[in-house]
C-alpha atoms as a PDB file:
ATOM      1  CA  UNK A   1      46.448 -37.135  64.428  1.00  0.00           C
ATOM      2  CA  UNK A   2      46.109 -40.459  66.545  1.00  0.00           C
ATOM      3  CA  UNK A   3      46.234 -43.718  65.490  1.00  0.00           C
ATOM      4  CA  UNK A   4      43.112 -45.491  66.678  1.00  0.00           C
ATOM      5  CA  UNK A   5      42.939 -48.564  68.585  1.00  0.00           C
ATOM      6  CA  UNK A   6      46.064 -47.489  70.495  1.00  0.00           C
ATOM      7  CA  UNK A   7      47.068 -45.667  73.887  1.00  0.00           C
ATOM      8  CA  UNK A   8      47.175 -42.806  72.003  1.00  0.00           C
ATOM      9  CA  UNK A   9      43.688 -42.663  71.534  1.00  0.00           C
ATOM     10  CA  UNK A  10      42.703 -43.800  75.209  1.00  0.00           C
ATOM     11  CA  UNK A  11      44.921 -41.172  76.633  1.00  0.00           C
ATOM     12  CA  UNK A  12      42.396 -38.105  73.893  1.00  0.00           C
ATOM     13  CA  UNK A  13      39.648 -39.716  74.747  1.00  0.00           C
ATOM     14  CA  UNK A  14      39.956 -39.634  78.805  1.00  0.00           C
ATOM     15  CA  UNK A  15      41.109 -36.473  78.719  1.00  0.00           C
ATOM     16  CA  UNK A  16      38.100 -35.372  76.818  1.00  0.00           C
ATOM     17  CA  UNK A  17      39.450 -35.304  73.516  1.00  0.00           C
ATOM     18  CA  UNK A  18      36.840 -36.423  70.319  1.00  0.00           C
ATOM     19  CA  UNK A  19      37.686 -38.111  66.994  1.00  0.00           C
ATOM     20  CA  UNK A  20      36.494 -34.715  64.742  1.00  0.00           C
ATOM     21  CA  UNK A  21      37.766 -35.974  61.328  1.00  0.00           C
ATOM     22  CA  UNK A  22      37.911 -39.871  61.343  1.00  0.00           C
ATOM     23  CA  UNK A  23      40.778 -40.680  58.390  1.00  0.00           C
ATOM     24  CA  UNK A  24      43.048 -43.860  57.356  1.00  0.00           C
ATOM     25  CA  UNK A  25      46.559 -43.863  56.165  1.00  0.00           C
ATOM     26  CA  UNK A  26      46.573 -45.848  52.930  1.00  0.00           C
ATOM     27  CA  UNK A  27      49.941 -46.723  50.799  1.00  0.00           C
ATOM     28  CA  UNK A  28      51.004 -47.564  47.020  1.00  0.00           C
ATOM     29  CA  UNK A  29      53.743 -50.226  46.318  1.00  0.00           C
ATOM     30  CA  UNK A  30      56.485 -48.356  43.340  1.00  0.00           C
ATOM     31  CA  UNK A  31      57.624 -51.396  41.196  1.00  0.00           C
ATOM     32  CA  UNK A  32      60.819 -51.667  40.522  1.00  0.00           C
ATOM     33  CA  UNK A  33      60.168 -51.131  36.865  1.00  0.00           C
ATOM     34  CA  UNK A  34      59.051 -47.443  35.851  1.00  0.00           C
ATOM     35  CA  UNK A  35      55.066 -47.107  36.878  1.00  0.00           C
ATOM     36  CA  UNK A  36      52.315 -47.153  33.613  1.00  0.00           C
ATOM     37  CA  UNK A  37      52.308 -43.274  32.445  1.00  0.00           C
ATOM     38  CA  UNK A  38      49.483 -41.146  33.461  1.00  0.00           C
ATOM     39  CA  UNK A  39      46.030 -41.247  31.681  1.00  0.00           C
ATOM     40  CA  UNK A  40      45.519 -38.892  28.674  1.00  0.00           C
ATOM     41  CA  UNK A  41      44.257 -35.689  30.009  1.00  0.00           C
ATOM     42  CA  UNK A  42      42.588 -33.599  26.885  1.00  0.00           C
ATOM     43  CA  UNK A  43      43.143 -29.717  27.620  1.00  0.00           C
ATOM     44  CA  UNK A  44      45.079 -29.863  30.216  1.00  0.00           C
ATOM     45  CA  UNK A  45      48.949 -30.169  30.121  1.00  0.00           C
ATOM     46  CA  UNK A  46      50.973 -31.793  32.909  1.00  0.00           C
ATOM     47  CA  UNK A  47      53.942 -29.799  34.894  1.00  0.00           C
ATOM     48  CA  UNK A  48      56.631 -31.558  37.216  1.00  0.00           C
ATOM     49  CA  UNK A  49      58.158 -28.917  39.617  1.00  0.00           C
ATOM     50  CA  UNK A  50      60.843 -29.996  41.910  1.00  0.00           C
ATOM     51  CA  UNK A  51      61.375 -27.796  45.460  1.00  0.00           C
ATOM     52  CA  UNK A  52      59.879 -24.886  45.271  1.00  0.00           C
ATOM     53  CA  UNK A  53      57.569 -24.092  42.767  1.00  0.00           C
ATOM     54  CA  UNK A  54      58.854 -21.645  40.294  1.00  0.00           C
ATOM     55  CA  UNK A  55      57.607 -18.315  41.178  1.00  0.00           C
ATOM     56  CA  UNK A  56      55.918 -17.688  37.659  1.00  0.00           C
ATOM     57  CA  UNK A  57      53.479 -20.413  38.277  1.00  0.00           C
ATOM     58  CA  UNK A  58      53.305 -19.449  42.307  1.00  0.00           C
ATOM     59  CA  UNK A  59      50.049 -17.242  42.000  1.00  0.00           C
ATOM     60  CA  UNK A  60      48.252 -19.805  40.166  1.00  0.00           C
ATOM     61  CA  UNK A  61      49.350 -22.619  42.450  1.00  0.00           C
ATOM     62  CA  UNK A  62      48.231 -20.898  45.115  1.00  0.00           C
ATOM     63  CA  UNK A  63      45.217 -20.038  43.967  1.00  0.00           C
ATOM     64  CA  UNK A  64      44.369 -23.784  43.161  1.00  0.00           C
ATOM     65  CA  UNK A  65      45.546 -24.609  47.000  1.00  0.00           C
ATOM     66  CA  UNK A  66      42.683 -22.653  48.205  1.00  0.00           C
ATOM     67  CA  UNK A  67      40.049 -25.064  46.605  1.00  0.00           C
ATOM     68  CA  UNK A  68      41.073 -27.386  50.035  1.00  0.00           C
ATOM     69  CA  UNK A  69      38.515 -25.335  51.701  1.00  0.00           C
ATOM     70  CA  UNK A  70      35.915 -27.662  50.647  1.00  0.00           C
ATOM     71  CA  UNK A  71      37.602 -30.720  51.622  1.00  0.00           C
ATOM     72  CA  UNK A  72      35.785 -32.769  54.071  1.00  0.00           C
ATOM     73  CA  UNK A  73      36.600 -31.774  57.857  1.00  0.00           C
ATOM     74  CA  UNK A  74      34.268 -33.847  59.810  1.00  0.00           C
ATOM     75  CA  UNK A  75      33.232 -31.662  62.744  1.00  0.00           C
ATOM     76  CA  UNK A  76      36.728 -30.235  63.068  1.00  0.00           C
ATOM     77  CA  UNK A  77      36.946 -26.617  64.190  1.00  0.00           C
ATOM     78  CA  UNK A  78      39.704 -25.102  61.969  1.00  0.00           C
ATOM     79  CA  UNK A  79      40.841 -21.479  60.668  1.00  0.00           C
ATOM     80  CA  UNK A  80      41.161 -20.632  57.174  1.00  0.00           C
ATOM     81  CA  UNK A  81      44.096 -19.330  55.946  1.00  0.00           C
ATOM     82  CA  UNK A  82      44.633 -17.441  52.966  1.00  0.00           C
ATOM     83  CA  UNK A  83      47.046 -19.074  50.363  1.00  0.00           C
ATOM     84  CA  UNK A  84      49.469 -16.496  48.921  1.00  0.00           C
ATOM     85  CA  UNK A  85      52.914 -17.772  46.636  1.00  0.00           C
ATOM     86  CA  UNK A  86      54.432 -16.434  50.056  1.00  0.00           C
ATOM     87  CA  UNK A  87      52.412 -18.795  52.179  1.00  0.00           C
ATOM     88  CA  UNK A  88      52.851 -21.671  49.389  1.00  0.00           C
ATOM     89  CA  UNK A  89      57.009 -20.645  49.200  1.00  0.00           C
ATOM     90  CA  UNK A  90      57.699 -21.043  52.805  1.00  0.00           C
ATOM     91  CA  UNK A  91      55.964 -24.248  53.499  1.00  0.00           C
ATOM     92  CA  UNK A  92      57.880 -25.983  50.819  1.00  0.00           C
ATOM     93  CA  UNK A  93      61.198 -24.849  52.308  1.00  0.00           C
ATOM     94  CA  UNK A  94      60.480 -25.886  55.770  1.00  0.00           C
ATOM     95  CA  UNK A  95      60.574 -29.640  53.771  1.00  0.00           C
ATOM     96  CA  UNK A  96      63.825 -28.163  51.663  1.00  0.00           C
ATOM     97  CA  UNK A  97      65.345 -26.705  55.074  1.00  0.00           C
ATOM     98  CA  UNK A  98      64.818 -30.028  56.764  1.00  0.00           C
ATOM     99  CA  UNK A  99      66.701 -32.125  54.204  1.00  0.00           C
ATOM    100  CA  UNK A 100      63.449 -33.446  52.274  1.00  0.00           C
ATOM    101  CA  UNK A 101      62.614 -33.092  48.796  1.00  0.00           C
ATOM    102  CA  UNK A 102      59.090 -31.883  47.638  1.00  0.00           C
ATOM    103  CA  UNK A 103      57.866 -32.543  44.089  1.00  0.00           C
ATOM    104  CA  UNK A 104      54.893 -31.011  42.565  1.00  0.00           C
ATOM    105  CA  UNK A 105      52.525 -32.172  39.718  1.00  0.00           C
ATOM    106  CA  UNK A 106      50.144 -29.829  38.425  1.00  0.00           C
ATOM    107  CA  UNK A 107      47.698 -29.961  35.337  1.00  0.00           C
ATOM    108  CA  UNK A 108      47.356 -26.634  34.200  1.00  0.00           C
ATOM    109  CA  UNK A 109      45.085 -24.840  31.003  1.00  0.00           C
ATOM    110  CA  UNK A 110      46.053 -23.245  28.091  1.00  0.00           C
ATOM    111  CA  UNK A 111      45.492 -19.900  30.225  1.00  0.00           C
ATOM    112  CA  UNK A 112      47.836 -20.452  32.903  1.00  0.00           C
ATOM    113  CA  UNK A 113      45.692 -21.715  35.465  1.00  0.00           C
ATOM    114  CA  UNK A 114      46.496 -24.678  37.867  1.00  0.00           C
ATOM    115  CA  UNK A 115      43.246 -26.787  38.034  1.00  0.00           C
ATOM    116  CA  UNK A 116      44.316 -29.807  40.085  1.00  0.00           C
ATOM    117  CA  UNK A 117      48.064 -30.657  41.666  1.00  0.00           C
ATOM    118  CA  UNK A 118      49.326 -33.043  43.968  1.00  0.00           C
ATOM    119  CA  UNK A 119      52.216 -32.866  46.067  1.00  0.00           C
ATOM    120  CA  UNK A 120      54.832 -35.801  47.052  1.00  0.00           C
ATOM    121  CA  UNK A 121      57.668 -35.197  49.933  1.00  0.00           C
ATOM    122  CA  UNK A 122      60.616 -37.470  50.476  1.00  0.00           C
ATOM    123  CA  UNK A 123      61.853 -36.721  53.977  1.00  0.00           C
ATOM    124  CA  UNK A 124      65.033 -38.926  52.734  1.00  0.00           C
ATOM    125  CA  UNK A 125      65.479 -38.450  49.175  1.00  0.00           C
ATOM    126  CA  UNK A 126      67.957 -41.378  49.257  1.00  0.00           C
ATOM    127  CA  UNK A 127      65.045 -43.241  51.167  1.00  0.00           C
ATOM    128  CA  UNK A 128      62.447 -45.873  50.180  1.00  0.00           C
ATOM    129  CA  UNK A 129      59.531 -44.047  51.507  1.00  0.00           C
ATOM    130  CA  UNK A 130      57.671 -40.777  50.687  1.00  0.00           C
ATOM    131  CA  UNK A 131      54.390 -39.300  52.448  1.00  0.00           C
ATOM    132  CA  UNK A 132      51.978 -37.959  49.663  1.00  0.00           C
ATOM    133  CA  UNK A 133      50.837 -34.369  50.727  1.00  0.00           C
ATOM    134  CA  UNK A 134      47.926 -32.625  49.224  1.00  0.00           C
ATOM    135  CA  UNK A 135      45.801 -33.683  45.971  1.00  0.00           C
ATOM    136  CA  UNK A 136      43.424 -31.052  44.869  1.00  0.00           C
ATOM    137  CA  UNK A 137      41.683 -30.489  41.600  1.00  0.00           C
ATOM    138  CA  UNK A 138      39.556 -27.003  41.504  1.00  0.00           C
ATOM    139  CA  UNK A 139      35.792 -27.555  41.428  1.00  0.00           C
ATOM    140  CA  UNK A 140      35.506 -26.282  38.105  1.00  0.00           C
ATOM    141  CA  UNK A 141      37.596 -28.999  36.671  1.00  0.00           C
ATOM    142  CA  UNK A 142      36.424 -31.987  38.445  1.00  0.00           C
ATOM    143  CA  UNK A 143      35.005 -34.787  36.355  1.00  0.00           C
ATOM    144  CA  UNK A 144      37.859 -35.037  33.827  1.00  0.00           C
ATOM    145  CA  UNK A 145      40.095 -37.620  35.817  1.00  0.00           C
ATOM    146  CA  UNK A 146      42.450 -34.637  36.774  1.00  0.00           C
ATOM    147  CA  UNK A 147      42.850 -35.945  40.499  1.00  0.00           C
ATOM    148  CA  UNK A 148      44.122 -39.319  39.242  1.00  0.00           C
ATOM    149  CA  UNK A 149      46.313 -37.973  36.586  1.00  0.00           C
ATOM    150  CA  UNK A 150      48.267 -36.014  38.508  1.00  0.00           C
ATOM    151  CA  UNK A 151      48.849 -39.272  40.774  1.00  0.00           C
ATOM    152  CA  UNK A 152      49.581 -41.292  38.490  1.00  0.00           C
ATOM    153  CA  UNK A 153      52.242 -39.103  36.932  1.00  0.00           C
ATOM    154  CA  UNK A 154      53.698 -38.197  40.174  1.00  0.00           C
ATOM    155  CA  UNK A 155      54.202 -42.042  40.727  1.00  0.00           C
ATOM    156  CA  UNK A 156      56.158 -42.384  37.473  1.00  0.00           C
ATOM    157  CA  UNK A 157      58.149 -38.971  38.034  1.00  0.00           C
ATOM    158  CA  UNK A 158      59.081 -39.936  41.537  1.00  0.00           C
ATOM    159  CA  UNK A 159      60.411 -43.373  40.494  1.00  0.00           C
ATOM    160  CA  UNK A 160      62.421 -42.140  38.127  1.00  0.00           C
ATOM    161  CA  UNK A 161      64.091 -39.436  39.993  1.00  0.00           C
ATOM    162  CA  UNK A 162      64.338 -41.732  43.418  1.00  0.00           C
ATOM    163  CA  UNK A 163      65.183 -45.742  41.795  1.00  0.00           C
ATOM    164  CA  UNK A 164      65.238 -46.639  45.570  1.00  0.00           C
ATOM    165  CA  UNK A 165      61.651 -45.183  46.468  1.00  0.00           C
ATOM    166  CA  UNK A 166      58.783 -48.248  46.677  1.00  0.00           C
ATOM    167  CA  UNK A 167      56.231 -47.115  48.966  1.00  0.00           C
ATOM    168  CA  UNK A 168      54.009 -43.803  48.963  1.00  0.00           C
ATOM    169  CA  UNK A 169      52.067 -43.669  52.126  1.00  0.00           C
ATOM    170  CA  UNK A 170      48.630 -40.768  52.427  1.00  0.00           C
ATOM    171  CA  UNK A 171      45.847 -40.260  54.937  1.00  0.00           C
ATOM    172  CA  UNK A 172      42.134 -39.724  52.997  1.00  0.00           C
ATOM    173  CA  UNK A 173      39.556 -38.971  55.169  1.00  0.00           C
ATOM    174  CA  UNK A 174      36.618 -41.313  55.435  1.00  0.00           C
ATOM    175  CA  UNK A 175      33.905 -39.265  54.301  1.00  0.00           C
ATOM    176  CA  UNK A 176      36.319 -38.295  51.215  1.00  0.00           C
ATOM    177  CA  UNK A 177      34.747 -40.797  48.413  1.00  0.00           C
ATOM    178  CA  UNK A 178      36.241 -39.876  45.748  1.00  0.00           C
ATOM    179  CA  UNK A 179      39.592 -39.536  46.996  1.00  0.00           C
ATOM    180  CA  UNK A 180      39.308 -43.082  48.272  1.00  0.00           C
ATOM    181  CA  UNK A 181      37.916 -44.140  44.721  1.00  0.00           C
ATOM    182  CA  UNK A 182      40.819 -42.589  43.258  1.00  0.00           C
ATOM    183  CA  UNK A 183      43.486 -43.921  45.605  1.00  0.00           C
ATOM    184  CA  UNK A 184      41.721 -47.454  44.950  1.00  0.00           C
ATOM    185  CA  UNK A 185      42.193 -47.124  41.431  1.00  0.00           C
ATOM    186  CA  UNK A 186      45.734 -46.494  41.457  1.00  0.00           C
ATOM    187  CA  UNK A 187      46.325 -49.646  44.098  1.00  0.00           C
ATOM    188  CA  UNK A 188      46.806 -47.971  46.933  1.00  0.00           C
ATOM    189  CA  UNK A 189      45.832 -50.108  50.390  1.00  0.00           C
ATOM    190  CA  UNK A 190      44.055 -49.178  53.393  1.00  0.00           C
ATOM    191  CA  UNK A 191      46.707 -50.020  56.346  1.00  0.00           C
ATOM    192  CA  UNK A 192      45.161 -48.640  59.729  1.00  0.00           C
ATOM    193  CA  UNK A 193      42.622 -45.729  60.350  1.00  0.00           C
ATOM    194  CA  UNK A 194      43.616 -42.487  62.376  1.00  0.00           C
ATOM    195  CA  UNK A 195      41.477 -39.498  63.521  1.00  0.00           C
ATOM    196  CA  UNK A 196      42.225 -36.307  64.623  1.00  0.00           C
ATOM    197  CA  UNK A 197      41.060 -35.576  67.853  1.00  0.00           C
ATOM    198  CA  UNK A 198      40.136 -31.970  69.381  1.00  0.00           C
ATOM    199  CA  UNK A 199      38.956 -30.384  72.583  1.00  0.00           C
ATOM    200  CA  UNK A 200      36.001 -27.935  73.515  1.00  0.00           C
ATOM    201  CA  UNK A 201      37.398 -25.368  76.270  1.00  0.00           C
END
């Protein structure tokens, strides 16, 4: 990923490098005071997991990481990977092993099933900053305001665990409408667009 505008991007493109996914970091400003709680969400119950997510809920969470499939990739040539509570388990310690903290929120049925999450790491839990990973909500469950739920909550959770935190930076990509609605909603501002760049051999 490349921010655009730069040398970076000078140096892709003469080597024959294209923009395949153009995207934008945005960022939220955490007040001070604890963040508005997260809209009602009817059917659906909201779980905070700190770390790793507990292995009882790791099949489901994994399951609801595959719906990133259809997440728009531009023309960006990419292999699938299955999701497995394996998979899920060892990405979130490489952030643990590192000296970050990962927090999870997750709106799940009255069945068990995860239909939208969002993830949140602080790579300095004592820090001010924290990169927000992954927001999905399953395609079956779209159109209930799952997506900014789960944001919002996380925002509240996160302040009140980390007092110091005040800025939540995350790159949408362009073509990702919705996301972008949602981010807008929640105040989060565009600051500079990036793109990730690949090569035909």
């Amino acid at each position: 990923m490349l921010d655009l505008g730069g040398p970076g991007q000078a140096f892709a493109e003469a080597m024959g490098f294209e923009n395949v996914l153009p995207m934008a970091w945005y960022a939220q400003d955490v007040p001070a005071d604890v963040p508005a709680p997260a809209p009602a969400t009817p059917g659906y119950e909201l779980h905070t997991w700190h770390g790793l997510v507990p292995a009882a809920w790791a099949p489901a969470a994994a399951a609801a990481h595959a719906a990133m499939e259809d997440a728009p990739t531009g023309d960006m040539d990419e292999r699938i990977q299955t999701w497995t509570p394996e998979r899920l388990h060892s990405l979130q310690q490489l952030v643990l092993d590192r000296g970050g903290e990962m927090i999870t929120v997750a709106a799940v049925t009255p069945g068990g099933e995860v239909a939208a999450y969002t993830e949140i790491v602080l790579p300095d839990p004592e820090g001010t900053s924290a990169v927000q990973y992954d927001t999905v909500v399953v395609p079956a469950h779209r159109g209930h305001g799952l997506g900014r739920a789960v944001k919002a909550h996380m925002a509240a959770q996160a302040a009140a665990r980390h007092p110091r935190l005040r800025r939540i930076a995350t790159t949408v990509a362009d073509e990702n409408g919705p996301m972008r609605a949602v981010n807008e909603a929640l105040g989060y501002r565009r600051e500079r667009g990036v793109g990730i760049y690949q090569i035909k051999l």
